[in-house]
C-alpha atoms as a PDB file:
ATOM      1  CA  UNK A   1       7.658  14.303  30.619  1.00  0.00           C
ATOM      2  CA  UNK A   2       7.803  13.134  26.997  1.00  0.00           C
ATOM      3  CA  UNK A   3       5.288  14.277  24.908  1.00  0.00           C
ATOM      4  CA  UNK A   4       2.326  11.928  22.978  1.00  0.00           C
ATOM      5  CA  UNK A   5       0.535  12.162  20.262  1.00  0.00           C
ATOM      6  CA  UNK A   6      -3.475  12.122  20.737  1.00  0.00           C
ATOM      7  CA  UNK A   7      -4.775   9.673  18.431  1.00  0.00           C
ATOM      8  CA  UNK A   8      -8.292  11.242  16.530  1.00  0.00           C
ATOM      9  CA  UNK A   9      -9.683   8.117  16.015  1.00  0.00           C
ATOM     10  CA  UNK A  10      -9.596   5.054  18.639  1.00  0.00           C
ATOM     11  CA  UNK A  11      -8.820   2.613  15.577  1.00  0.00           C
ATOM     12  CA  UNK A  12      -5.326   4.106  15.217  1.00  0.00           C
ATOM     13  CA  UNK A  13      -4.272   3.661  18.638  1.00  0.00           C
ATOM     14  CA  UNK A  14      -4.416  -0.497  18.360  1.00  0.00           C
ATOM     15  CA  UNK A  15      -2.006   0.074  15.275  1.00  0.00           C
ATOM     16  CA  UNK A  16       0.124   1.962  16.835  1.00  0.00           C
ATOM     17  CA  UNK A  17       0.583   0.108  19.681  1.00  0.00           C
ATOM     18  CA  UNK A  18       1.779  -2.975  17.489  1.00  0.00           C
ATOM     19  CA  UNK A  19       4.119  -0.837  15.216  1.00  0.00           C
ATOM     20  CA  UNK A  20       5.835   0.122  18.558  1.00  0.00           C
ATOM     21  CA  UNK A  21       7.057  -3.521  18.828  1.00  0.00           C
ATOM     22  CA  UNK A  22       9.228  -2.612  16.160  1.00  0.00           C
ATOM     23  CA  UNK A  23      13.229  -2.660  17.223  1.00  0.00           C
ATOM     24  CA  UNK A  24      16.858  -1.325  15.962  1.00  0.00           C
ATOM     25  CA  UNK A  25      19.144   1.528  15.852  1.00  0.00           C
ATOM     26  CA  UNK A  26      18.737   3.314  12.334  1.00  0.00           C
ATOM     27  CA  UNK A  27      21.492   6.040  11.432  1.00  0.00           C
ATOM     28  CA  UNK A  28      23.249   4.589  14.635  1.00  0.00           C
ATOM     29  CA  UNK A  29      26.477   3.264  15.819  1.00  0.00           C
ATOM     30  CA  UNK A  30      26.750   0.903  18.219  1.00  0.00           C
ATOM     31  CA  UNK A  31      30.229   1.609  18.999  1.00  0.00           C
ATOM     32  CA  UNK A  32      31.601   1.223  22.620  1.00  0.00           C
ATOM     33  CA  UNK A  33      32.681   4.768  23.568  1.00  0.00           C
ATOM     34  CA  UNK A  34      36.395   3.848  23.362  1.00  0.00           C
ATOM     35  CA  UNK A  35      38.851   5.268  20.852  1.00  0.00           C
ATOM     36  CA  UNK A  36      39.430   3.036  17.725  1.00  0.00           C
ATOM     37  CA  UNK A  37      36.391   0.863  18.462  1.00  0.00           C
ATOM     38  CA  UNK A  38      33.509   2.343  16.380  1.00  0.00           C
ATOM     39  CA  UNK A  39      31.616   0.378  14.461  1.00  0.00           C
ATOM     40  CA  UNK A  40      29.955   1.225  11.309  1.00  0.00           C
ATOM     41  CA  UNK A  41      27.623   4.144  10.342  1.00  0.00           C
ATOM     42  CA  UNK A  42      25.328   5.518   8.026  1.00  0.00           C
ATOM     43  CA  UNK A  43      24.652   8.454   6.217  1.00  0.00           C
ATOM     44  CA  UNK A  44      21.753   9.613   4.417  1.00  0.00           C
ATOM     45  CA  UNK A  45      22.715  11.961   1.580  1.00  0.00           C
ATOM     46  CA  UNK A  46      21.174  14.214  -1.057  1.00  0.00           C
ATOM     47  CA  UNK A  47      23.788  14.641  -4.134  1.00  0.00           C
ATOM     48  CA  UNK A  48      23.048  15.630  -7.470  1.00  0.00           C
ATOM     49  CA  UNK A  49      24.670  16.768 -10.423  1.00  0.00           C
ATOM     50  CA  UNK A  50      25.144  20.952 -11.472  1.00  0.00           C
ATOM     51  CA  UNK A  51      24.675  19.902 -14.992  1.00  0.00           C
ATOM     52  CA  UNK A  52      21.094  17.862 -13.866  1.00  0.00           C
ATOM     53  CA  UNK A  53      21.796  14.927 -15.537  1.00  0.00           C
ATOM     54  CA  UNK A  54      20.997  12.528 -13.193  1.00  0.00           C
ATOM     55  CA  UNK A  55      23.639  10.264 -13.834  1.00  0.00           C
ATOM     56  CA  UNK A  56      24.969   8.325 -10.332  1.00  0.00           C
ATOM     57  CA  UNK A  57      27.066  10.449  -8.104  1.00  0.00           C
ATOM     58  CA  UNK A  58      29.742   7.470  -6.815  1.00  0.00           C
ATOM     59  CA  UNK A  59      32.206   7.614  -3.627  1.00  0.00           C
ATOM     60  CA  UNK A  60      35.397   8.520  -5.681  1.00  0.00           C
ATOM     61  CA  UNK A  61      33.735  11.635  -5.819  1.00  0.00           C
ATOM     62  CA  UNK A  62      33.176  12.611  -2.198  1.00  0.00           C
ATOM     63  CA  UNK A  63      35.703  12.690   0.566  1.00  0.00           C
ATOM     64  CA  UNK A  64      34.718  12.323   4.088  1.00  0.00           C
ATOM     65  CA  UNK A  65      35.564  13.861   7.266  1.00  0.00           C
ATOM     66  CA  UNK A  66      33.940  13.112  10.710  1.00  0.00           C
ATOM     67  CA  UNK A  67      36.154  14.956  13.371  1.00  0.00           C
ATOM     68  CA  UNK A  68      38.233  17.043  11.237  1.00  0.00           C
ATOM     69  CA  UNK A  69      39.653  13.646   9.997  1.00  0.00           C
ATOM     70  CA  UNK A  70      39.172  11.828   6.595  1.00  0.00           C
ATOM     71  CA  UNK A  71      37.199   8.423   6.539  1.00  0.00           C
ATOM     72  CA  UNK A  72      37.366   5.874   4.189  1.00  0.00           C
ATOM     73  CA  UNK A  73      33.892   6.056   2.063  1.00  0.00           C
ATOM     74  CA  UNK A  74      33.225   2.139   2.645  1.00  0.00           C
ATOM     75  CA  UNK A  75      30.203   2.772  -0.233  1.00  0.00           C
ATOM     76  CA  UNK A  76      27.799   5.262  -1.453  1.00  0.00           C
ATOM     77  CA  UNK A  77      24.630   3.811  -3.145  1.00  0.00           C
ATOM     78  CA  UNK A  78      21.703   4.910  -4.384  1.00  0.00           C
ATOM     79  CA  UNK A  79      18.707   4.726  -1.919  1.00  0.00           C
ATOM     80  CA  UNK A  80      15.436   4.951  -3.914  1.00  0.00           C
ATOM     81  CA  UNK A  81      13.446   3.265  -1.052  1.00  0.00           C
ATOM     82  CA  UNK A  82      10.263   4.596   0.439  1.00  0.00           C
ATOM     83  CA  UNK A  83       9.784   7.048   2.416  1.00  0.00           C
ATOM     84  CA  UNK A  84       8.087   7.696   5.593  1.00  0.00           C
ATOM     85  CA  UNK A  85       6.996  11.582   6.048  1.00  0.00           C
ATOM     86  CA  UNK A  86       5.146  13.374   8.746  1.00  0.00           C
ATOM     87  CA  UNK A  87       3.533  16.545   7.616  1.00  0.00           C
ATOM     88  CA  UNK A  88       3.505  18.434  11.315  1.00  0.00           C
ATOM     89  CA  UNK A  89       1.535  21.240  10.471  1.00  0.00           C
ATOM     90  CA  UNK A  90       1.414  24.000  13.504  1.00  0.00           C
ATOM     91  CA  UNK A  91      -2.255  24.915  13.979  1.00  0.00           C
ATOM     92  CA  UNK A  92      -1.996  27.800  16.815  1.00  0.00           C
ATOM     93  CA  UNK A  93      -3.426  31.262  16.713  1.00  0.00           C
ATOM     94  CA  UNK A  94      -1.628  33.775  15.709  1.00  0.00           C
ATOM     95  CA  UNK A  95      -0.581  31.848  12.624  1.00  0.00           C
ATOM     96  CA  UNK A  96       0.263  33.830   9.814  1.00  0.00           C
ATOM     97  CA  UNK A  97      -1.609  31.718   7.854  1.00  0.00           C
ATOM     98  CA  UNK A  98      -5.459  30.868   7.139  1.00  0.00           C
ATOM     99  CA  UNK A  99      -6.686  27.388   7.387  1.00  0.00           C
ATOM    100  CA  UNK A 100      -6.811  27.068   4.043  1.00  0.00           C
ATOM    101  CA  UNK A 101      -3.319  27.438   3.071  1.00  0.00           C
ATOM    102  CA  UNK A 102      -2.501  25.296   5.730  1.00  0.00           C
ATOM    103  CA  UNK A 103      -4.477  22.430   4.012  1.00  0.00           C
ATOM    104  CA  UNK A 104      -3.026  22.924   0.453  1.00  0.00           C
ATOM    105  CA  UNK A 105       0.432  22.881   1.575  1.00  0.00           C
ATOM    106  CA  UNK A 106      -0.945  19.383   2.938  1.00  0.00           C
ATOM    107  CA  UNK A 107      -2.799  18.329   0.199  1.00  0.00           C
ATOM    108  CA  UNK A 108      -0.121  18.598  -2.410  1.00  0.00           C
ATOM    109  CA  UNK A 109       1.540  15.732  -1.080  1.00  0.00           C
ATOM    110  CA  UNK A 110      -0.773  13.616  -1.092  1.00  0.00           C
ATOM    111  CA  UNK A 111      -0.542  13.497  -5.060  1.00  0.00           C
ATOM    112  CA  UNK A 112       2.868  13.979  -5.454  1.00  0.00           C
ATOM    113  CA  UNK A 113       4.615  10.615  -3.094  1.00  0.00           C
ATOM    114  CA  UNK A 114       5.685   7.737  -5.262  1.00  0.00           C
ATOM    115  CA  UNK A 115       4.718   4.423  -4.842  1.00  0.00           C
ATOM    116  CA  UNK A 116       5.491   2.838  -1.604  1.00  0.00           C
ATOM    117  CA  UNK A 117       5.860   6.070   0.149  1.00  0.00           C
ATOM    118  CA  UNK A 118       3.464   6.452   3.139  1.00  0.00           C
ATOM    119  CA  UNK A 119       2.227  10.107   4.801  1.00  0.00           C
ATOM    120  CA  UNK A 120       1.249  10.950   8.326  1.00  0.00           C
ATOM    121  CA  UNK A 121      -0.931  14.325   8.752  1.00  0.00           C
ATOM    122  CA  UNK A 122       0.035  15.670  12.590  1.00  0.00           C
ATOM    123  CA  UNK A 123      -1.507  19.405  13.679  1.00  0.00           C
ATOM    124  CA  UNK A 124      -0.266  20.926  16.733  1.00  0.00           C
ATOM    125  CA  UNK A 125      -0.931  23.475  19.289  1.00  0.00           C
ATOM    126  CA  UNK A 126      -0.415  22.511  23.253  1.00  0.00           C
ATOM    127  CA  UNK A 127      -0.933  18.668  22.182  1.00  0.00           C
ATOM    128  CA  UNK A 128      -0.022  16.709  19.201  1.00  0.00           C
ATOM    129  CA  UNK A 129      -2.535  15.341  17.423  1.00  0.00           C
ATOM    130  CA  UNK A 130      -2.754  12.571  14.343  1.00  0.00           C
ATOM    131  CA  UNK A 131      -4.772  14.175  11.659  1.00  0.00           C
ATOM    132  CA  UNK A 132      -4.557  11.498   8.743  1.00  0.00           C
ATOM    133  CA  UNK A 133      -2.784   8.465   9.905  1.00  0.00           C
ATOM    134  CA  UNK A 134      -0.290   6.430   7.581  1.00  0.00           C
ATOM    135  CA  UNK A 135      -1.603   6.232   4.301  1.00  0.00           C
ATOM    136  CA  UNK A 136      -1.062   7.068   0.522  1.00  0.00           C
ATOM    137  CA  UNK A 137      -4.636   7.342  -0.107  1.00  0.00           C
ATOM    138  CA  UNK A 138      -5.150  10.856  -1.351  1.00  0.00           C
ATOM    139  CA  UNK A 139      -8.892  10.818  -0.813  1.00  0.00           C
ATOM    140  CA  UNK A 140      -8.293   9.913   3.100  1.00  0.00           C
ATOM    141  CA  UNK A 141      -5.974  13.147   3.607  1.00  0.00           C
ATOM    142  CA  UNK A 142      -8.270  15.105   1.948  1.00  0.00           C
ATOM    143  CA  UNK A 143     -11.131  13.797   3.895  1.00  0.00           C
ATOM    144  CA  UNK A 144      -8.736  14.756   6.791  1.00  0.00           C
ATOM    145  CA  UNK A 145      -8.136  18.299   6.273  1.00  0.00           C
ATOM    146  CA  UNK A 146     -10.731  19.714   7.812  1.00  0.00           C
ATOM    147  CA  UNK A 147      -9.723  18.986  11.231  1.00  0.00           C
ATOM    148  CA  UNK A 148      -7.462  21.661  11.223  1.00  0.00           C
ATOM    149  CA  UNK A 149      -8.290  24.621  13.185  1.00  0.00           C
ATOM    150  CA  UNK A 150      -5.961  27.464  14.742  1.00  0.00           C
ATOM    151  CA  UNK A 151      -6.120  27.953  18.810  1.00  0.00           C
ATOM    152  CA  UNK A 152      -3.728  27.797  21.869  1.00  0.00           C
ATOM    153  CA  UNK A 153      -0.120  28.484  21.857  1.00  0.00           C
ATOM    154  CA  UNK A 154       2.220  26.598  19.759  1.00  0.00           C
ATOM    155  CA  UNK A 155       4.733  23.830  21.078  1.00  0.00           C
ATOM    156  CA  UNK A 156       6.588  22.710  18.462  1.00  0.00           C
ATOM    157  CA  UNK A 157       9.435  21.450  20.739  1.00  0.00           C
ATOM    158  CA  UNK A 158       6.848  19.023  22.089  1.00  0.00           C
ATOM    159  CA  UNK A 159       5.405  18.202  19.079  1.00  0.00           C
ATOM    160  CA  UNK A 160       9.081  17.228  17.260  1.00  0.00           C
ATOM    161  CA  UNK A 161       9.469  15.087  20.581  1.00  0.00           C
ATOM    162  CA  UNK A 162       5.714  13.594  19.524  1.00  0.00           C
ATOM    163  CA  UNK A 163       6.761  12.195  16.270  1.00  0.00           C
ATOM    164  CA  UNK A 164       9.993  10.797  16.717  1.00  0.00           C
ATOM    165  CA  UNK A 165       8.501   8.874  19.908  1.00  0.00           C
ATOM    166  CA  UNK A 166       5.370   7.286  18.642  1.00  0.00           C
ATOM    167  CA  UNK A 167       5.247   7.983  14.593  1.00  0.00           C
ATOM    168  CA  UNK A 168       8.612   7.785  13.243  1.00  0.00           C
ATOM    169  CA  UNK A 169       9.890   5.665  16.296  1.00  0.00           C
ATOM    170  CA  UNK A 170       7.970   2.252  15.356  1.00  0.00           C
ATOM    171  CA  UNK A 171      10.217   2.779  11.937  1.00  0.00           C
ATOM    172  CA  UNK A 172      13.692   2.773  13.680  1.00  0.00           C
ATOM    173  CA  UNK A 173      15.792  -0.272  11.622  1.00  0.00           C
ATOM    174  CA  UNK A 174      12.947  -0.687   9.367  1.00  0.00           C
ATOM    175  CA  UNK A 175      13.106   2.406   7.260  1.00  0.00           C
ATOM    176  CA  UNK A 176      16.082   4.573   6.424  1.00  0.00           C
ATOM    177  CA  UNK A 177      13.662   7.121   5.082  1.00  0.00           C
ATOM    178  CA  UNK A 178      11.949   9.253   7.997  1.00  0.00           C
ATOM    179  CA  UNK A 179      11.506  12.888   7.111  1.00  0.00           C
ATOM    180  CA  UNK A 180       9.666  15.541   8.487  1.00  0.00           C
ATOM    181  CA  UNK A 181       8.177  18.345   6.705  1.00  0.00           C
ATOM    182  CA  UNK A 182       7.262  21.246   9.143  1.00  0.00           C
ATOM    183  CA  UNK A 183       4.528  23.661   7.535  1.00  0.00           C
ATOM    184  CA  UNK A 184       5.264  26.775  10.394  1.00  0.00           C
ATOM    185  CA  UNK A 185       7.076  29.476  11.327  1.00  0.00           C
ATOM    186  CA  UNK A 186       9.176  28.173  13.802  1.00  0.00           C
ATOM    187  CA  UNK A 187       7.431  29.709  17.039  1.00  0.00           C
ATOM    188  CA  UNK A 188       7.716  27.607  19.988  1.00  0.00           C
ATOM    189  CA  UNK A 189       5.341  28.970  23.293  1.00  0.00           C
ATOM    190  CA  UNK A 190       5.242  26.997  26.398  1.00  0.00           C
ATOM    191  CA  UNK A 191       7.517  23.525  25.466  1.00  0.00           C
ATOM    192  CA  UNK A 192       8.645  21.414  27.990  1.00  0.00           C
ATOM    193  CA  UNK A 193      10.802  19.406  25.805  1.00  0.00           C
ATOM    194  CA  UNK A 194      14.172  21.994  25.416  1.00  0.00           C
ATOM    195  CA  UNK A 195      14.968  22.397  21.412  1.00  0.00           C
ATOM    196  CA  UNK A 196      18.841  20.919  21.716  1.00  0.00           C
ATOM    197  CA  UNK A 197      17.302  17.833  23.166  1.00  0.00           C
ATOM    198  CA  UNK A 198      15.151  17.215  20.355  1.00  0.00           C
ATOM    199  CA  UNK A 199      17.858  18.739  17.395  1.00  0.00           C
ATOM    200  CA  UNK A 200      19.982  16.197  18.949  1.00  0.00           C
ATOM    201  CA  UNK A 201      17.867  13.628  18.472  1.00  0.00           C
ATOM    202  CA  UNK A 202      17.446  14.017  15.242  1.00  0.00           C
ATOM    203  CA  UNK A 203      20.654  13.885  14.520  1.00  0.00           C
ATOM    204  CA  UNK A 204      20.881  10.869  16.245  1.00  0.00           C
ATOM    205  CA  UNK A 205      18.596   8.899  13.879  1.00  0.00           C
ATOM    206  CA  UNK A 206      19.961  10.690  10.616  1.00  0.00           C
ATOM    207  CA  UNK A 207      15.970  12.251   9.911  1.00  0.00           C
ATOM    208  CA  UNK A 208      15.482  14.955   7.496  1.00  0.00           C
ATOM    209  CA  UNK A 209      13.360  18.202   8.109  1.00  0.00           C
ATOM    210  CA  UNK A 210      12.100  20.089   5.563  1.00  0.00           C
ATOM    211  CA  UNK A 211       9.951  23.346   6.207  1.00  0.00           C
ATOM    212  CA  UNK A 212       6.959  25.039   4.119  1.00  0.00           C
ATOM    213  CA  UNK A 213       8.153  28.262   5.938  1.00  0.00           C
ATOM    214  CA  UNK A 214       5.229  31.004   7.107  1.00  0.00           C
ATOM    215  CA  UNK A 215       6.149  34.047   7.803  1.00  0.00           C
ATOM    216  CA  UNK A 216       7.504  34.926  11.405  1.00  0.00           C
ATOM    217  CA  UNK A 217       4.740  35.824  13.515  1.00  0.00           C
ATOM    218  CA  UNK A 218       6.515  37.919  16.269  1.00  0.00           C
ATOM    219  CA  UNK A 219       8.313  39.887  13.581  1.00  0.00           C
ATOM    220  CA  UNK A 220      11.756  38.606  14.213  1.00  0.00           C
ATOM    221  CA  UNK A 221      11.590  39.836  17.990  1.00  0.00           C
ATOM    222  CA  UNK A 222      14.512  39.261  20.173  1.00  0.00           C
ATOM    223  CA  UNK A 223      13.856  36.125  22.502  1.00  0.00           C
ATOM    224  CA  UNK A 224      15.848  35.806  25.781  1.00  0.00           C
ATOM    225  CA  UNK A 225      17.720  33.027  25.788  1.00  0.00           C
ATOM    226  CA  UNK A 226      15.561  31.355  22.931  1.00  0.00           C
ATOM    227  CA  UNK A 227      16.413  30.489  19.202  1.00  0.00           C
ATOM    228  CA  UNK A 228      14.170  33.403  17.217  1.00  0.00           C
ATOM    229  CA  UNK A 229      11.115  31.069  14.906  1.00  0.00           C
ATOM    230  CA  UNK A 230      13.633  32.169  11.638  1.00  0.00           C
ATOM    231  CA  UNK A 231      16.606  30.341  13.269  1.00  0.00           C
ATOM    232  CA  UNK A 232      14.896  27.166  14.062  1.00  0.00           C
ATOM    233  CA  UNK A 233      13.726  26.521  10.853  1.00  0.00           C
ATOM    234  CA  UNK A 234      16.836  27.271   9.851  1.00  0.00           C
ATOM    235  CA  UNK A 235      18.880  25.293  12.316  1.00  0.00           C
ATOM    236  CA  UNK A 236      16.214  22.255  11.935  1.00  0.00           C
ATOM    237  CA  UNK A 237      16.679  22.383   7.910  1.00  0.00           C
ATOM    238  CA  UNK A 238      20.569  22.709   7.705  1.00  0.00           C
ATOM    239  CA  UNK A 239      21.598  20.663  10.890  1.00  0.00           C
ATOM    240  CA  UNK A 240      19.751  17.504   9.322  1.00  0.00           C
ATOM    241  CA  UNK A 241      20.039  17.943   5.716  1.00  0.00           C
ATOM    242  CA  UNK A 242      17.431  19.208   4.724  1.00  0.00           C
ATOM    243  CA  UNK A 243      15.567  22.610   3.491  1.00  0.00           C
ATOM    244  CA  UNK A 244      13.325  25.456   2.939  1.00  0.00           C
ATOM    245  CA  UNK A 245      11.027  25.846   0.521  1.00  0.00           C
ATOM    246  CA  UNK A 246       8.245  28.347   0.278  1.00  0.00           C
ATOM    247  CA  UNK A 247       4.760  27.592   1.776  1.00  0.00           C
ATOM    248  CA  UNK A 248       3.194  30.074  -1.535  1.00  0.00           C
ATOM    249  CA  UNK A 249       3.789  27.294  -3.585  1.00  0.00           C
ATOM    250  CA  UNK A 250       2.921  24.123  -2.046  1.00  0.00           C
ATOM    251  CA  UNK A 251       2.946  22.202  -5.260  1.00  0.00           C
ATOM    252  CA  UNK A 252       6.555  22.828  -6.436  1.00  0.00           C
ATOM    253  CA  UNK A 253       7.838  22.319  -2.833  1.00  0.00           C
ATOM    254  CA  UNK A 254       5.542  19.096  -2.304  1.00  0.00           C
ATOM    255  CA  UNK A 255       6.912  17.691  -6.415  1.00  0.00           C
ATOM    256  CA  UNK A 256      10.664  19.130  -5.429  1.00  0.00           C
ATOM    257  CA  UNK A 257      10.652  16.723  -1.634  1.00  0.00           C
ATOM    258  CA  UNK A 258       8.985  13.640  -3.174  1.00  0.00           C
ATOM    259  CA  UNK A 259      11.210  13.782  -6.195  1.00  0.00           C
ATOM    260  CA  UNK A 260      14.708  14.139  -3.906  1.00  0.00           C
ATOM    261  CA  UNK A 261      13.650  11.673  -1.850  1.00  0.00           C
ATOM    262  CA  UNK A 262      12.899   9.366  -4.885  1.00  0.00           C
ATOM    263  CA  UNK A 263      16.185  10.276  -6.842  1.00  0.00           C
ATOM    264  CA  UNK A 264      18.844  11.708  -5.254  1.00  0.00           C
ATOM    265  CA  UNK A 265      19.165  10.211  -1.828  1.00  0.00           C
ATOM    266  CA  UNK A 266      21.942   8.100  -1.307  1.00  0.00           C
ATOM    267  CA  UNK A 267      23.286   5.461   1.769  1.00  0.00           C
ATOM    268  CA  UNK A 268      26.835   6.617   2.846  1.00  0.00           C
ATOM    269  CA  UNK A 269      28.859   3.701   4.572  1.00  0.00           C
ATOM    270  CA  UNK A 270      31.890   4.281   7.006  1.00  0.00           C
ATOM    271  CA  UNK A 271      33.722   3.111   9.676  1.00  0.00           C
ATOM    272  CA  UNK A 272      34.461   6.063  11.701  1.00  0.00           C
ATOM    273  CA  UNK A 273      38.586   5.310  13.206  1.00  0.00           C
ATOM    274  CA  UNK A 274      40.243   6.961  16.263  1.00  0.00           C
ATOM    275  CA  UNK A 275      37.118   8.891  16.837  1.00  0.00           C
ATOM    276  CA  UNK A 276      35.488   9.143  20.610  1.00  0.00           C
ATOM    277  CA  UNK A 277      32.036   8.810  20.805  1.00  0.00           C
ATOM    278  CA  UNK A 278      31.580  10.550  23.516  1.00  0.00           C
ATOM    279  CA  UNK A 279      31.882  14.046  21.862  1.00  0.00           C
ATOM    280  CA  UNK A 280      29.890  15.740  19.554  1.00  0.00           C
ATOM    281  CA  UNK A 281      31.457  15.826  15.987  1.00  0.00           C
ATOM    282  CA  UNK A 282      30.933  17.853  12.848  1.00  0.00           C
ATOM    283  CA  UNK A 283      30.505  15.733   9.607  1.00  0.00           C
ATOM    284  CA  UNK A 284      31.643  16.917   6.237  1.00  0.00           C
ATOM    285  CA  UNK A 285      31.292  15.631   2.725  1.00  0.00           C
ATOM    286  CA  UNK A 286      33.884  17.885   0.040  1.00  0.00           C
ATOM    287  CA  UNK A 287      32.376  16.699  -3.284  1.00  0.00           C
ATOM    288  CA  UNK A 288      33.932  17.289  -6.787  1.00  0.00           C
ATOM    289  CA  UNK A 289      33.195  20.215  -8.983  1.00  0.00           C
ATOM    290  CA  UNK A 290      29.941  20.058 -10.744  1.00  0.00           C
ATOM    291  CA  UNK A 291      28.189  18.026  -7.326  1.00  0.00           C
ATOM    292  CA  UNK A 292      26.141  19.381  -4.244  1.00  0.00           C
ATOM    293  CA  UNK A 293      25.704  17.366  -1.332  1.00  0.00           C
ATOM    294  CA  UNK A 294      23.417  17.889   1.789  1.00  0.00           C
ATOM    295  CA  UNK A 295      23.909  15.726   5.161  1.00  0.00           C
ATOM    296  CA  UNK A 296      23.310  16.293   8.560  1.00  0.00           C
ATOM    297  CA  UNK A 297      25.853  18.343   9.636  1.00  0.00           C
ATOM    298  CA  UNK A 298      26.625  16.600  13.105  1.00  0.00           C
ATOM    299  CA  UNK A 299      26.926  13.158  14.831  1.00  0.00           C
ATOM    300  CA  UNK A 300      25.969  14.027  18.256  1.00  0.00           C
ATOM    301  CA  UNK A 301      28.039  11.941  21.297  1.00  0.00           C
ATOM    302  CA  UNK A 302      26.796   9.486  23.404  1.00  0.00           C
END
């Protein structure tokens, strides 16, 4: 059963409803399955300089392999675009962390996005729920933040199902720039949406996930047959590009987001050859000395 978000206030449901209408395919191929009939793809792609001086990164500096096999880089430009972030802030007891920490991790963002750029408040527990819909008013997140509260069991699994459905879904073709910025610690309790489902679809549509990491409530407890909270932030972070930063100091991390996904995200172009579809492949960018990259690190099959 795919999971929903509960709307807070019956005036967002009407807009959602009509941003739904939206249509495309995002960070997707639309190949046909068959060897050596891919089409092109896209890749979003942090890169920036060891020497920080912000000056372009270009494609004769990467190479590309999808496969285990080199692709021609068909261009690598600059994306400074706006962005579209959810904050999906887990509100359940146990929490290592008081209400109010969970707000100023929020807060922070709302003065640090650039022009254009547009922030979604979600809290979660067993449901999903929109705390500050789309907006880069400031004074409307803040006047948000008290609706956070901590109660009931955390499913994060559902929740990540949530906002790719109905917040980041209605953006699919329209914006390149869908991140997700997860202020927990990872703990998932009672899901029915499994977590390599929803991994894979975010690999699929080429978002970002950053975390505000709390500290691990269960102590880093063995979990049968479950990823430990510690190795899904982890696996959420690296698999799609994106990273930790520390929830102790909400402003740097909140500044350090807004300004990567200002600066130093770039659109990689390619047209993947001899490649099935059908299978999972691992994606790899080798850049020159002196240059970092971060990508998702997988192009799931069909």
């Amino acid at each position: 059963m795919r999971a929903h978000l509960k709307i807070v206030t019956a005036l967002l449901v009407g807009s959602l409803l009509l941003a739904g209408l939206a249509a495309g395919q995002a960070g997707r191929h639309s190949g046909t399955g068959e060897v050596g009939k891919e089409r092109g793809m896209f890749l979003n792609v942090v890169a920036t300089r060891a020497d920080g001086s912000g000056e372009r990164v270009t494609a004769k500096e990467l190479a590309l392999y999808d496969g285990g096999m080199e692709q021609t880089i068909q261009s690598f430009t600059p994306d400074p675009g706006p962005a579209r972030i959810v904050i999906l802030v887990d509100n359940s007891l146990g929490l290592r962390a008081d209400v109010e920490k969970l707000q100023k991790a929020t807060r922070e963002f709302a003065y640090e996005i650039y022009e254009g750029d547009q922030v979604e408040v979600v809290g979660y527990d067993q449901n999903a729920e929109i705390v500050a819909d789309w907006t880069d008013d400031a004074k409307k997140i803040e006047a948000a933040l008290p609706e956070f509260r901590k109660r009931g069991e955390p499913h994060l699994y559902d929740a990540l199902s949530a906002v790719l459905n109905d917040a980041l879904g209605p953006f699919v073709g329209r914006n390149r720039k869908r991140v997700i910025v997860l202020v927990a610690d990872g703990l998932d309790r009672g899901s029915r949406t499994h977590f390599d489902k929803i991994f894979n679809e975010l690999l699929r549509e080429d978002i970002t996930v950053y975390a505000l990491q709390i500290p691990d409530r269960t102590g880093g407890a063995l979990r049968r047959d479950m990823l430990k909270p510690n190795q899904v932030i982890q696996k959420l972070t690296e698999g799609t590009g994106g990273r930790v930063l520390s929830v102790n100091e909400p402003r740097d991390a909140a500044k350090e987001i807004c300004d990567e996904l200002r600066k130093d995200r770039y659109i990689l172009a390619y047209t993947p050859t001899s490649l099935p579809l059908y299978d999972a492949r691992r994606l790899l960018i080798v850049p020159q000395e002196g240059i970092a990259v971060r990508h998702k690190l997988q192009q799931p099959g069909q």
